[in-house]
C-alpha atoms as a PDB file:
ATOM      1  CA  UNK A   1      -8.570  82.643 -81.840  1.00  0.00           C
ATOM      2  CA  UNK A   2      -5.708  84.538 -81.543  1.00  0.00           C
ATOM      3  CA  UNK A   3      -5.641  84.891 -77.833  1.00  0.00           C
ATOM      4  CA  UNK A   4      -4.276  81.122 -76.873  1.00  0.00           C
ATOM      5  CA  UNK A   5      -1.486  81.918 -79.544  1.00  0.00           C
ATOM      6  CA  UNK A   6      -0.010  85.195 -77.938  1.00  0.00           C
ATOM      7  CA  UNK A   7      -0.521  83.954 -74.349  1.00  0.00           C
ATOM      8  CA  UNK A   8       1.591  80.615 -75.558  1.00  0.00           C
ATOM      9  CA  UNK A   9       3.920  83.039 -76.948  1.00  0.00           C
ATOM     10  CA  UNK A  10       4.188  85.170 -73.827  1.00  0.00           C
ATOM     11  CA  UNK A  11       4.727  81.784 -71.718  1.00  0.00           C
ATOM     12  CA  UNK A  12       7.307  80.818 -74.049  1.00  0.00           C
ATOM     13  CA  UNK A  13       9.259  83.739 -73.645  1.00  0.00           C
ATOM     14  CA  UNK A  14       8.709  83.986 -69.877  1.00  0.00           C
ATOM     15  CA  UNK A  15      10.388  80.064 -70.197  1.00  0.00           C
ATOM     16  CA  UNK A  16      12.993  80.975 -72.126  1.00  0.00           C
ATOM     17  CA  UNK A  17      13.564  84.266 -69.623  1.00  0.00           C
ATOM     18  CA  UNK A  18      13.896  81.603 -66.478  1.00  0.00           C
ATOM     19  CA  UNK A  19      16.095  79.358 -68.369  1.00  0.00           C
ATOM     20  CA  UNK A  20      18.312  81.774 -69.583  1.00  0.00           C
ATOM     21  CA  UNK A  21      18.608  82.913 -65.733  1.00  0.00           C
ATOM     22  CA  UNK A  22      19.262  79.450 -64.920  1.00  0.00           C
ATOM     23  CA  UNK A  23      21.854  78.452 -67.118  1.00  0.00           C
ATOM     24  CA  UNK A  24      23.772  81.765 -67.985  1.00  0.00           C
ATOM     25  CA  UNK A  25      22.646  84.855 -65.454  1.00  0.00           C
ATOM     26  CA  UNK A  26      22.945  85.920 -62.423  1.00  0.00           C
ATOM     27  CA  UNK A  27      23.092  83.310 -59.656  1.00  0.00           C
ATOM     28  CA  UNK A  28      23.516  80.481 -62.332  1.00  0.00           C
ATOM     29  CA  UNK A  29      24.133  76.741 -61.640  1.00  0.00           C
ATOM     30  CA  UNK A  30      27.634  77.417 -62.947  1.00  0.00           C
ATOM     31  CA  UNK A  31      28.361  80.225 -60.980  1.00  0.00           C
ATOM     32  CA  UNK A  32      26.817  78.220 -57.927  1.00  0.00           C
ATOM     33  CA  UNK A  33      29.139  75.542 -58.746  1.00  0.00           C
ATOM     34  CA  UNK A  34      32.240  78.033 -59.339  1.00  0.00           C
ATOM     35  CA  UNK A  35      31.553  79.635 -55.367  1.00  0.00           C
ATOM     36  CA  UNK A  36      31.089  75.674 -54.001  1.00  0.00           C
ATOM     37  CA  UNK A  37      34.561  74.796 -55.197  1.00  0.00           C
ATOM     38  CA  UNK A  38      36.308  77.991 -54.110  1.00  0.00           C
ATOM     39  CA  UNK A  39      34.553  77.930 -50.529  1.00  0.00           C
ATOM     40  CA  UNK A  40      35.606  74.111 -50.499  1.00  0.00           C
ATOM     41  CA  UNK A  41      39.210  75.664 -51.412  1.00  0.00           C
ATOM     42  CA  UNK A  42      39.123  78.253 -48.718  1.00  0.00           C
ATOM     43  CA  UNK A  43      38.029  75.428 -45.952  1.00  0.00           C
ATOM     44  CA  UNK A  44      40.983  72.996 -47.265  1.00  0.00           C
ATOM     45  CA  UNK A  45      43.619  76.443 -46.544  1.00  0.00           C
ATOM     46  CA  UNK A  46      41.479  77.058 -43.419  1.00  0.00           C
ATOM     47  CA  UNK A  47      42.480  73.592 -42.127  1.00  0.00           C
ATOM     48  CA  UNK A  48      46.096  73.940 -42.718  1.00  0.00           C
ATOM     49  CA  UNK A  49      46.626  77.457 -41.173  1.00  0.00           C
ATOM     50  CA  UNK A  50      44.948  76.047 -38.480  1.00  0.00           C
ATOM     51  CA  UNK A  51      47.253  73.137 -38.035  1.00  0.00           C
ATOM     52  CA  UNK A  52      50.210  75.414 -38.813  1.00  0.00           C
ATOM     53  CA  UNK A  53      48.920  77.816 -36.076  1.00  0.00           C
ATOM     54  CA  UNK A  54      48.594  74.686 -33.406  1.00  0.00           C
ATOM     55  CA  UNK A  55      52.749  73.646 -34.004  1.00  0.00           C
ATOM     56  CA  UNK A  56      53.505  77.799 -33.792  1.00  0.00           C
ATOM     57  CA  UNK A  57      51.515  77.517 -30.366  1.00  0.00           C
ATOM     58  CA  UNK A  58      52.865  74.695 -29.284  1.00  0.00           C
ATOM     59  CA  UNK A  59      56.554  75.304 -29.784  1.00  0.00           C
ATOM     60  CA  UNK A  60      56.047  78.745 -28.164  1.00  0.00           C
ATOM     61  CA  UNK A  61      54.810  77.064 -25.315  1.00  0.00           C
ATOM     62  CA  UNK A  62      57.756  74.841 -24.720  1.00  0.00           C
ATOM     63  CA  UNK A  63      59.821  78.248 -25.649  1.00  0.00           C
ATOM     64  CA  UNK A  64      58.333  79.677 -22.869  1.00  0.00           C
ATOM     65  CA  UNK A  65      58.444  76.623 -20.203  1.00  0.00           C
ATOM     66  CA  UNK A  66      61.897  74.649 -21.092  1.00  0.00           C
ATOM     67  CA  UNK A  67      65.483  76.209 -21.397  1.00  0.00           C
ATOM     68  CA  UNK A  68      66.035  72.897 -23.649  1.00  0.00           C
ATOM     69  CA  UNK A  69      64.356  74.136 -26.872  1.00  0.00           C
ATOM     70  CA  UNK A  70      66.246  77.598 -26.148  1.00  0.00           C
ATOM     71  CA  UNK A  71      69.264  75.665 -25.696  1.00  0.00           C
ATOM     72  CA  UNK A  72      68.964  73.963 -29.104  1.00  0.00           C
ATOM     73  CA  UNK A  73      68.027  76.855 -30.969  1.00  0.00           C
ATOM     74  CA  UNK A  74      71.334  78.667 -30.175  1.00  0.00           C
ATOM     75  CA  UNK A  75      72.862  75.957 -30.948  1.00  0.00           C
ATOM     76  CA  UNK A  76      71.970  75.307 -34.466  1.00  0.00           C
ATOM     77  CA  UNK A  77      71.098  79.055 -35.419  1.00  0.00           C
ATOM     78  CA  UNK A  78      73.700  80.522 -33.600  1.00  0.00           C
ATOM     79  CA  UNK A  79      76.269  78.437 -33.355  1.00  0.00           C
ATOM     80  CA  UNK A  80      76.489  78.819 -29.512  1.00  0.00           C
ATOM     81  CA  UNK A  81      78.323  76.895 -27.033  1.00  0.00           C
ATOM     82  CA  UNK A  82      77.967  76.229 -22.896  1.00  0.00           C
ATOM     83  CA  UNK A  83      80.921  77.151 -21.057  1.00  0.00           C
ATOM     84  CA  UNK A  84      83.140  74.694 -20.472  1.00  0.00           C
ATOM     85  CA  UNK A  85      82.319  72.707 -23.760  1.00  0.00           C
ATOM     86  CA  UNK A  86      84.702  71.899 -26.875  1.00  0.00           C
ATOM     87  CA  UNK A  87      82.789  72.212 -30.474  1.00  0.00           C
ATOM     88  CA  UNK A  88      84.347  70.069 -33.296  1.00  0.00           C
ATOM     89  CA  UNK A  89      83.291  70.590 -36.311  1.00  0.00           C
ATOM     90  CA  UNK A  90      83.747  68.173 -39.066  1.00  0.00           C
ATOM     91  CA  UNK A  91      84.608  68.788 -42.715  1.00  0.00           C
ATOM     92  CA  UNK A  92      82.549  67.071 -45.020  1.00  0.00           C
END
């Protein structure tokens, strides 16, 4: 008679083992759930330091082939001027 009762109670601890694993341990649903929305996070910065890395390619390609971008750039950074040129500058 007492056989069923300790192999019910062994079950019901193996049950309660598994759920606790489930729910709380090791590989849990929550844990699962934390590493799906940080991966999902890491894909979304993924995608915009790849965009950012496609304009830094680009413009360093028309650096590299066109003395126009050049041209502007030492313009407004540098406050450069072409021979032969006047600058006015305007007070605001």
């Amino acid at each position: 008679m007492r056989s069923p009762n300790w192999l019910f109670l062994i079950l019901l601890l193996l049950l309660a083992g598994l759920q606790y694993r489930l729910w709380v341990g090791n590989g849990s649903l929550a844990q699962v759930a934390t590493l799906s929305q940080q991966i999902a996070d890491q894909h979304a910065e993924n995608d915009a330091l790849l965009e950012r890395n496609r304009i830094l390619d680009a413009e360093v390609l028309e650096l590299k082939k066109g003395m126009e971008t050049v041209e502007e750039r030492a313009r407004h950074e540098l406050g450069m001027v072409k021979d032969g040129e006047t600058l006015y500058q305007l007070a605001q």
